[in-house]
Protein backbone atom coordinates (compact mmCIF):
# COMPACT_ATOMS: atom_id res chain seq x y z
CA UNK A 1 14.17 -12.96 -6.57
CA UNK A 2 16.19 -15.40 -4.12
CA UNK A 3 14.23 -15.20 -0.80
CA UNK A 4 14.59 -19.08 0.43
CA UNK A 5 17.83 -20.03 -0.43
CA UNK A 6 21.53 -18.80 0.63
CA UNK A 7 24.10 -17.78 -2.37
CA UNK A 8 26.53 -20.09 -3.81
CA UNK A 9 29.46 -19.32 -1.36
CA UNK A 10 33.15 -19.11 -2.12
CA UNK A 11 35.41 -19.69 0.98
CA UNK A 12 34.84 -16.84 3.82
CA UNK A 13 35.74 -17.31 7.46
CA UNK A 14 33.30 -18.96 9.43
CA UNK A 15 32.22 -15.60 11.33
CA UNK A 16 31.07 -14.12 7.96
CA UNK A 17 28.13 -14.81 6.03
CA UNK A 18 26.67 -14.25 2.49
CA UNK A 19 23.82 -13.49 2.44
CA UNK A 20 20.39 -13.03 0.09
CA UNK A 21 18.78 -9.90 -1.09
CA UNK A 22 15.34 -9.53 -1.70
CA UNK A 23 15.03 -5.80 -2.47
CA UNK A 24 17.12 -2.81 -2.76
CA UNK A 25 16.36 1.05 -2.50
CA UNK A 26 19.04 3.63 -4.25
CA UNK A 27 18.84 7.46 -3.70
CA UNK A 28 21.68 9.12 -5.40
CA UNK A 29 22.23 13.08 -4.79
CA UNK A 30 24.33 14.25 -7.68
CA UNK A 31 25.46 18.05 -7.48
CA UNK A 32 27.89 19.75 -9.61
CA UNK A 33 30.81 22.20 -8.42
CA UNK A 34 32.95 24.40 -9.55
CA UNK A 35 35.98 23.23 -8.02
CA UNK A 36 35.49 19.83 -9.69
CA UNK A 37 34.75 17.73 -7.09
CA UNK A 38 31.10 16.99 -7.07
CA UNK A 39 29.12 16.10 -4.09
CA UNK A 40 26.98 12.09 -4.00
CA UNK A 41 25.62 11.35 -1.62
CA UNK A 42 23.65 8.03 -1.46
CA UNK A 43 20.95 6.68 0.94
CA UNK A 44 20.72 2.85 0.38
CA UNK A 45 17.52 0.62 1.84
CA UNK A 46 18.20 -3.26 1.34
CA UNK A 47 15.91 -6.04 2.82
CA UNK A 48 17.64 -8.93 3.17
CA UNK A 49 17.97 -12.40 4.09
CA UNK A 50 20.57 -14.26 6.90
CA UNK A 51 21.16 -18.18 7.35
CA UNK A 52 23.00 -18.38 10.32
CA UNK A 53 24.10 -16.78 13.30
CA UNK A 54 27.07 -14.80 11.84
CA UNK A 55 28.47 -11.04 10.34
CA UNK A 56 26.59 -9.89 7.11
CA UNK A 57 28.92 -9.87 4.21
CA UNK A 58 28.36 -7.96 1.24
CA UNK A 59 29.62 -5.77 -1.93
CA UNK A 60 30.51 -2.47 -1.57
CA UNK A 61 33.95 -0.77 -2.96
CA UNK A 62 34.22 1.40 0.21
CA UNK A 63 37.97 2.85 1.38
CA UNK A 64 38.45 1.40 4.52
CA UNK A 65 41.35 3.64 5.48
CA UNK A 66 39.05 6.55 4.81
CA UNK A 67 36.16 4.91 6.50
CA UNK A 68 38.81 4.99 9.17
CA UNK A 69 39.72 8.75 8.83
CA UNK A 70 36.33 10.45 8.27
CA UNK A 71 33.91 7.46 9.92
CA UNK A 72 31.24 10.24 9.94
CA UNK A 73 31.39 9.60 5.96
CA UNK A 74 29.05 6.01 6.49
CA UNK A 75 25.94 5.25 8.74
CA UNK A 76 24.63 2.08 8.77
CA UNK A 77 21.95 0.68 10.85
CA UNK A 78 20.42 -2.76 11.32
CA UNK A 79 16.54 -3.03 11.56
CA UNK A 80 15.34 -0.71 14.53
CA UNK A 81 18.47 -0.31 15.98
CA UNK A 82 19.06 3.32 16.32
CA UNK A 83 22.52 2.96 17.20
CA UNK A 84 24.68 2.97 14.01
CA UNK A 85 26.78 -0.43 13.34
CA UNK A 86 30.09 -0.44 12.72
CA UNK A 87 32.08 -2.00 9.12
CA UNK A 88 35.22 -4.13 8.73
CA UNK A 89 36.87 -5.55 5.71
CA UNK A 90 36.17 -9.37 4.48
CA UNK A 91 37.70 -11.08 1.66
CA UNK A 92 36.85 -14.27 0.06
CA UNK A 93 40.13 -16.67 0.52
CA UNK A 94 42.47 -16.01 -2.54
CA UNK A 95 40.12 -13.47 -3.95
CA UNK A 96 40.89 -9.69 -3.57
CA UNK A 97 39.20 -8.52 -6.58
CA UNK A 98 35.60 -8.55 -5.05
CA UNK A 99 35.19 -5.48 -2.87
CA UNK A 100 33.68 -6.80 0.10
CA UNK A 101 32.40 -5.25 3.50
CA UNK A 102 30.81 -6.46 6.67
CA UNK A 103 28.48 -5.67 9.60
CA UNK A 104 30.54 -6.30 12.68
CA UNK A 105 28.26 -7.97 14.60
CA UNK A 106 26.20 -10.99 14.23
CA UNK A 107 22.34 -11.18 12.68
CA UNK A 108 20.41 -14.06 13.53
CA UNK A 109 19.01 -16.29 10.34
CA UNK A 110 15.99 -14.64 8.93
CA UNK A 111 14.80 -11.43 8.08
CA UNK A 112 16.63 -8.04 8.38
CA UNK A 113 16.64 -4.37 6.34
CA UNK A 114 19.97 -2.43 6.85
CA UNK A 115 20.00 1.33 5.88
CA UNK A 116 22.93 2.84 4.71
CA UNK A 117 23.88 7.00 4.32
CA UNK A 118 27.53 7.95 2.45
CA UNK A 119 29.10 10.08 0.45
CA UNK A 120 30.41 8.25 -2.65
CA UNK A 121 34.13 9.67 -1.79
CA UNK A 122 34.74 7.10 0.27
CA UNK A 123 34.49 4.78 -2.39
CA UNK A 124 38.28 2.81 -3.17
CA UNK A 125 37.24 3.27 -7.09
CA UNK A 126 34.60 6.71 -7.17
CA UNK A 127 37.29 8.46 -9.97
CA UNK A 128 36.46 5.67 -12.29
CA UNK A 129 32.47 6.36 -12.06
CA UNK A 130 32.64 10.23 -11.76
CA UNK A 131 34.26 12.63 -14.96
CA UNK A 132 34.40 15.61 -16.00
CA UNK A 133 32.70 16.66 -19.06
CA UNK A 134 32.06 20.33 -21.13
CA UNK A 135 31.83 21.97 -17.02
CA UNK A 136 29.62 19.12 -16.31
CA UNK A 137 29.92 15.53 -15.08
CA UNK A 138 29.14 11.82 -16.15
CA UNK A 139 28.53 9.20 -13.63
CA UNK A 140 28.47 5.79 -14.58
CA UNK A 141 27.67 2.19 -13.05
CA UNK A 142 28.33 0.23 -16.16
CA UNK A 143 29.33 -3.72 -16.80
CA UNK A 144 31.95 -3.62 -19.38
CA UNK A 145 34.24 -6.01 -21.18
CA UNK A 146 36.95 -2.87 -22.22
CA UNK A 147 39.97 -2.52 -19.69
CA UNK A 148 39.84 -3.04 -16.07
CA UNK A 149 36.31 -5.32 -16.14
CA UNK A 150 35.27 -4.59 -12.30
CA UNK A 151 35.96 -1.12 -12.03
CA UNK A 152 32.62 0.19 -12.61
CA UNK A 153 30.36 -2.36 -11.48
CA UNK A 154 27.62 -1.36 -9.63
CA UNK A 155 28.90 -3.39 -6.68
CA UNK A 156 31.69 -1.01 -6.21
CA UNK A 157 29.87 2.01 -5.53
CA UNK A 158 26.16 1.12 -4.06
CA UNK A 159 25.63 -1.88 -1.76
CA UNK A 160 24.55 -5.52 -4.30
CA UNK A 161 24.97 -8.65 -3.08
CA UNK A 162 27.62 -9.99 -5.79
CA UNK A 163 27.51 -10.53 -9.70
CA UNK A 164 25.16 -13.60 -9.58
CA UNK A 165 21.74 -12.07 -7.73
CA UNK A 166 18.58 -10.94 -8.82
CA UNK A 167 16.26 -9.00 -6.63
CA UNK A 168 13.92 -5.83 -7.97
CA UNK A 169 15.92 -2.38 -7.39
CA UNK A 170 14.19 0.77 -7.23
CA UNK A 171 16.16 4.07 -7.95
CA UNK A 172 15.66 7.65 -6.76
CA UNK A 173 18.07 9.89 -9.08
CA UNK A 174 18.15 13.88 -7.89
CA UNK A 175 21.22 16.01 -10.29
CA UNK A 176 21.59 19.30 -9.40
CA UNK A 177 23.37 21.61 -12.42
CA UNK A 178 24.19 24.93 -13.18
CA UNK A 179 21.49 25.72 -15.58
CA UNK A 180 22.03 22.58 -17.71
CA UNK A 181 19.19 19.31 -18.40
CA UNK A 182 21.12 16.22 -17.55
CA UNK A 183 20.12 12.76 -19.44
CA UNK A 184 20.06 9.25 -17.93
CA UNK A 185 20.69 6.10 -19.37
CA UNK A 186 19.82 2.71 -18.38
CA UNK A 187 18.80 -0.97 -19.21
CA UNK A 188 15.68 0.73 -20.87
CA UNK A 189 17.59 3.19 -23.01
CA UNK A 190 16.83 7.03 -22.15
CA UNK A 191 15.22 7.06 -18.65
CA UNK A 192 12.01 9.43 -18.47
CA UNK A 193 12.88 12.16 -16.29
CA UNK A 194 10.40 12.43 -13.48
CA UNK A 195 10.20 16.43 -13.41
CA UNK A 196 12.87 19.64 -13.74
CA UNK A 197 12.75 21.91 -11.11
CA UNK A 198 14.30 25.20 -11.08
CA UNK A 199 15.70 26.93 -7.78
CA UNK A 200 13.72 29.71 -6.90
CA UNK A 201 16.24 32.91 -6.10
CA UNK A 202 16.50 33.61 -2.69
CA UNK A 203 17.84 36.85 -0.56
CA UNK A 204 20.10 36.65 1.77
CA UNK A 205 21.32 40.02 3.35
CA UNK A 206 21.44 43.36 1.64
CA UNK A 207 19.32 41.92 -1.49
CA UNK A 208 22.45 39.28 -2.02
CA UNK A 209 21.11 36.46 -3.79
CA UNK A 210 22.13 32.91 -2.64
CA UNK A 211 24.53 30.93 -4.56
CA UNK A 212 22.24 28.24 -5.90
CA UNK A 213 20.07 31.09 -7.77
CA UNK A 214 19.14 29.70 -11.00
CA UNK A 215 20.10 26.21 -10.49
CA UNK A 216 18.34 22.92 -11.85
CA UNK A 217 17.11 19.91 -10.25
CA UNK A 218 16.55 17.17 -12.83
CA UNK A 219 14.81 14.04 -11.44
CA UNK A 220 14.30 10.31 -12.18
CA UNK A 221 12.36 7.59 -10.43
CA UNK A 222 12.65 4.07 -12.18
CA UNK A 223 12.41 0.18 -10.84
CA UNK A 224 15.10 -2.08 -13.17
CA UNK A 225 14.00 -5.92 -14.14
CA UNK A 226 13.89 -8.12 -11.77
CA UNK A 227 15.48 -10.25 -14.64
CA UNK A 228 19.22 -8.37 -14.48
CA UNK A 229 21.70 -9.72 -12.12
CA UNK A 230 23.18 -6.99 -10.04
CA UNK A 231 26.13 -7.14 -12.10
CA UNK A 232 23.63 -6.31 -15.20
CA UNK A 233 22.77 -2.87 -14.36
CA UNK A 234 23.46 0.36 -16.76
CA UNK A 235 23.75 3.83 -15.39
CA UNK A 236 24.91 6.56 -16.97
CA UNK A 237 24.16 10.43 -16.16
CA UNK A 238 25.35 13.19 -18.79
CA UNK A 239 24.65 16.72 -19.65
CA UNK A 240 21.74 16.10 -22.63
CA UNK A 241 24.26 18.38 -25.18
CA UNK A 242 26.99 15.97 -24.89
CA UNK A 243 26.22 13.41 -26.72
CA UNK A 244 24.06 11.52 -29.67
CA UNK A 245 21.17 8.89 -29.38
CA UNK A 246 19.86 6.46 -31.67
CA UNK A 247 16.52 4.61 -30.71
CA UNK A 248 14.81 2.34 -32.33
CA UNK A 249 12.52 -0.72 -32.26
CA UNK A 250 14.67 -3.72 -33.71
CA UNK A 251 12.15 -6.83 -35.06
CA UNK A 252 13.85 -10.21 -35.30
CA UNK A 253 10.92 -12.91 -35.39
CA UNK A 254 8.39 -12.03 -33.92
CA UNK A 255 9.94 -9.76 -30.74
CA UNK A 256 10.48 -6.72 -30.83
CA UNK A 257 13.74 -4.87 -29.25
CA UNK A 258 13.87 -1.40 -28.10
CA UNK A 259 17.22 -0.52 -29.36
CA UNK A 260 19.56 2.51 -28.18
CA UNK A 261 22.62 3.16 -29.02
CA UNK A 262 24.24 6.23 -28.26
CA UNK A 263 27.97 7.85 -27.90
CA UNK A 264 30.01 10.99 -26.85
CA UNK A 265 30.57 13.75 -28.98
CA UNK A 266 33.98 14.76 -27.87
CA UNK A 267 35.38 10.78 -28.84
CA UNK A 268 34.26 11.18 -32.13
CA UNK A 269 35.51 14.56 -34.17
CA UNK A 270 34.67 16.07 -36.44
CA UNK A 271 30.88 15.80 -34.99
CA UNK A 272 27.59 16.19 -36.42
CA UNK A 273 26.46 14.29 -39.46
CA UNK A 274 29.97 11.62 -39.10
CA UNK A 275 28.59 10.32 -35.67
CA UNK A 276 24.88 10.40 -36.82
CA UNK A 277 26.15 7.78 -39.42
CA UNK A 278 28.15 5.83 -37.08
CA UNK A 279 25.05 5.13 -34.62
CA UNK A 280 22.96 3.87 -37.38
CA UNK A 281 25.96 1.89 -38.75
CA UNK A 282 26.20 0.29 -34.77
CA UNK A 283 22.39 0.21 -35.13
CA UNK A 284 22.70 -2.19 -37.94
CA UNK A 285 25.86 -4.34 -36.26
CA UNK A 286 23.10 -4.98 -33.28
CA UNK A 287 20.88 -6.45 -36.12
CA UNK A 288 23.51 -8.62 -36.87
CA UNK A 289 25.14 -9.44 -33.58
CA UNK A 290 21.30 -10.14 -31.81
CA UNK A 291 20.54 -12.54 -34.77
CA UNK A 292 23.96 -14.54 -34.08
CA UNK A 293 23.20 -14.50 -30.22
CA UNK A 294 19.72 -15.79 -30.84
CA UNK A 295 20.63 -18.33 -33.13
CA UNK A 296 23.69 -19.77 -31.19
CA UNK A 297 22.29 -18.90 -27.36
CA UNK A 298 18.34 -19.11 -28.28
CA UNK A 299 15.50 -16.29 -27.11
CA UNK A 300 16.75 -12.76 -26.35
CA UNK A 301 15.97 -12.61 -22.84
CA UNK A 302 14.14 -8.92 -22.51
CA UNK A 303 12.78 -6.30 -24.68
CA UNK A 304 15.38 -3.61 -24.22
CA UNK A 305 18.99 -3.11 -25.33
CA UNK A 306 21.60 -0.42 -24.64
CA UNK A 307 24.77 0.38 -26.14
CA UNK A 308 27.57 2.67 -25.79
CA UNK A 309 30.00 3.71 -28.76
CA UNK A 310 33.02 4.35 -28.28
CA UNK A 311 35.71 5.90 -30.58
């Protein structure tokens, strides 16, 4: 955690500041559709720390010309202010890459908690999280090294404070589906699902049952290790039938590594007992490729690792 000390800054105009967070508060909405265009909405809680007498700058991937269209689409308010504050664009000097975004007015050093309510549309990159899968969806904050390395960092679609911070994150995860059980994935491999609910049917008029009748609400609550940068963090939401997990402990030395590896059924055809070999065949390559890590970089640094095959 980084309370006492300000962030390694890159050049930002004078009126901006970086700033440090302590801790962060996700609640993510997830709903499916029919008309393929989910609905996300996210409630964000940060607590965070200012050093000077300037506008809060911080990571968030949000469209600024749809801010500027729909501005009902983000509220954000400082502390007790009831009032909601308004956003502007801020870029580090020769740096667009990092999505940046800033409270236009000025906190004093010290202490402050901003709330935040949006609906992930707004996001610049939300079609790179959010897919469509077997009249489902996946949703995915991932780090990757494959293609287009920032797109799905969690930085772009919930509020971090840059690739380099640590601070403890708590997550609230509510999917609603059509009858399906959703899986998540994170740091920890296969998240333990809080509770299922199912929709109780409703009347409305005539004996006309509501449109939600027989819906599911699958539920997570989970804190991530205060170890993993924000740039660390693995999300991934799927319907459970879509695809294959492996889990296992792995023992090199004396540690032992709770292992998952897991991939899509529709990337690897024909399915069934071919992928079930390929995840213990990746199973083994982490063997190998956590022994080389260890013995060029030195102690694995948790007790958890997650991987994602891909075709």
């Amino acid at each position: 955690m980084m309370t006492n000390r300000q962030p390694a800054s890159r050049s930002l105009d004078s009126a901006y500041q970086l700033c440090s967070f302590i801790k962060a508060s996700y609640t993510i909405k997830v709903a499916e559709a029919y008309d393929d265009t989910p609905e996300i909405e996210i409630e964000a809680s940060i607590e965070l720390q200012t050093f000077k007498d300037a506008k809060p700058v911080f990571e968030l991937g949000v469209d600024l010309d749809q801010l500027k269209k729909y501005p009902l689409l983000l509220k954000l308010h400082v502390d007790d202010d009831k009032k909601p504050a308004p956003c502007e664009a801020a870029r580090f000097h020769g740096d667009g890459e990092v999505p940046l975004i800033a409270i236009s007015k000025k906190l004093a050093p010290g202490l402050h908690t901003i709330k935040m309510k949006y609906n992930m549309a707004i996001m610049a990159r939300a079609g790179q999280a959010i897919s469509q899968i077997r009249d489902g969806l996946s949703l995915r904050f991932v780090m990757s090294d494959l293609g287009d390395r920032n797109s799905q960092f969690l930085g772009q679609y919930l509020p971090s404070n840059l690739a380099f911070d640590r601070y403890r994150m708590k997550f609230d995860v509510a999917m609603t589906s059509n009858r399906r059980c959703y899986t998540l994935i994170t740091n920890k491999g296969v998240a333990e699902r809080d509770k299922v609910e199912k929709k109780n049917k409703k009347k409305s008029g005539k004996g006309k049952s509501k449109s939600d009748d027989g819906k599911i609400i699958n539920r997570w609550k989970f804190d991530t290790l205060e170890y993993y940068k924000a740039s660390f963090i693995w999300f991934h939401l799927f319907p459970s039938d879509t695809h294959l997990i492996h889990q296992k402990d792995i023992v090199i030395g004396d540690k032992k590594i709770w292992t998952t590896v897991y991939g899509s059924k529709e990337e690897f055809k024909p399915p069934g007992a071919r992928i079930s070999r390929l995840l213990a065949l990746y199973m083994n390559r982490c063997v190998e490729y956590l022994n080389y890590f260890i013995r060029r970089y030195g102690d694995f640094p948790t007790n958890y690792l997650t991987v994602l095959m891909r075709a």
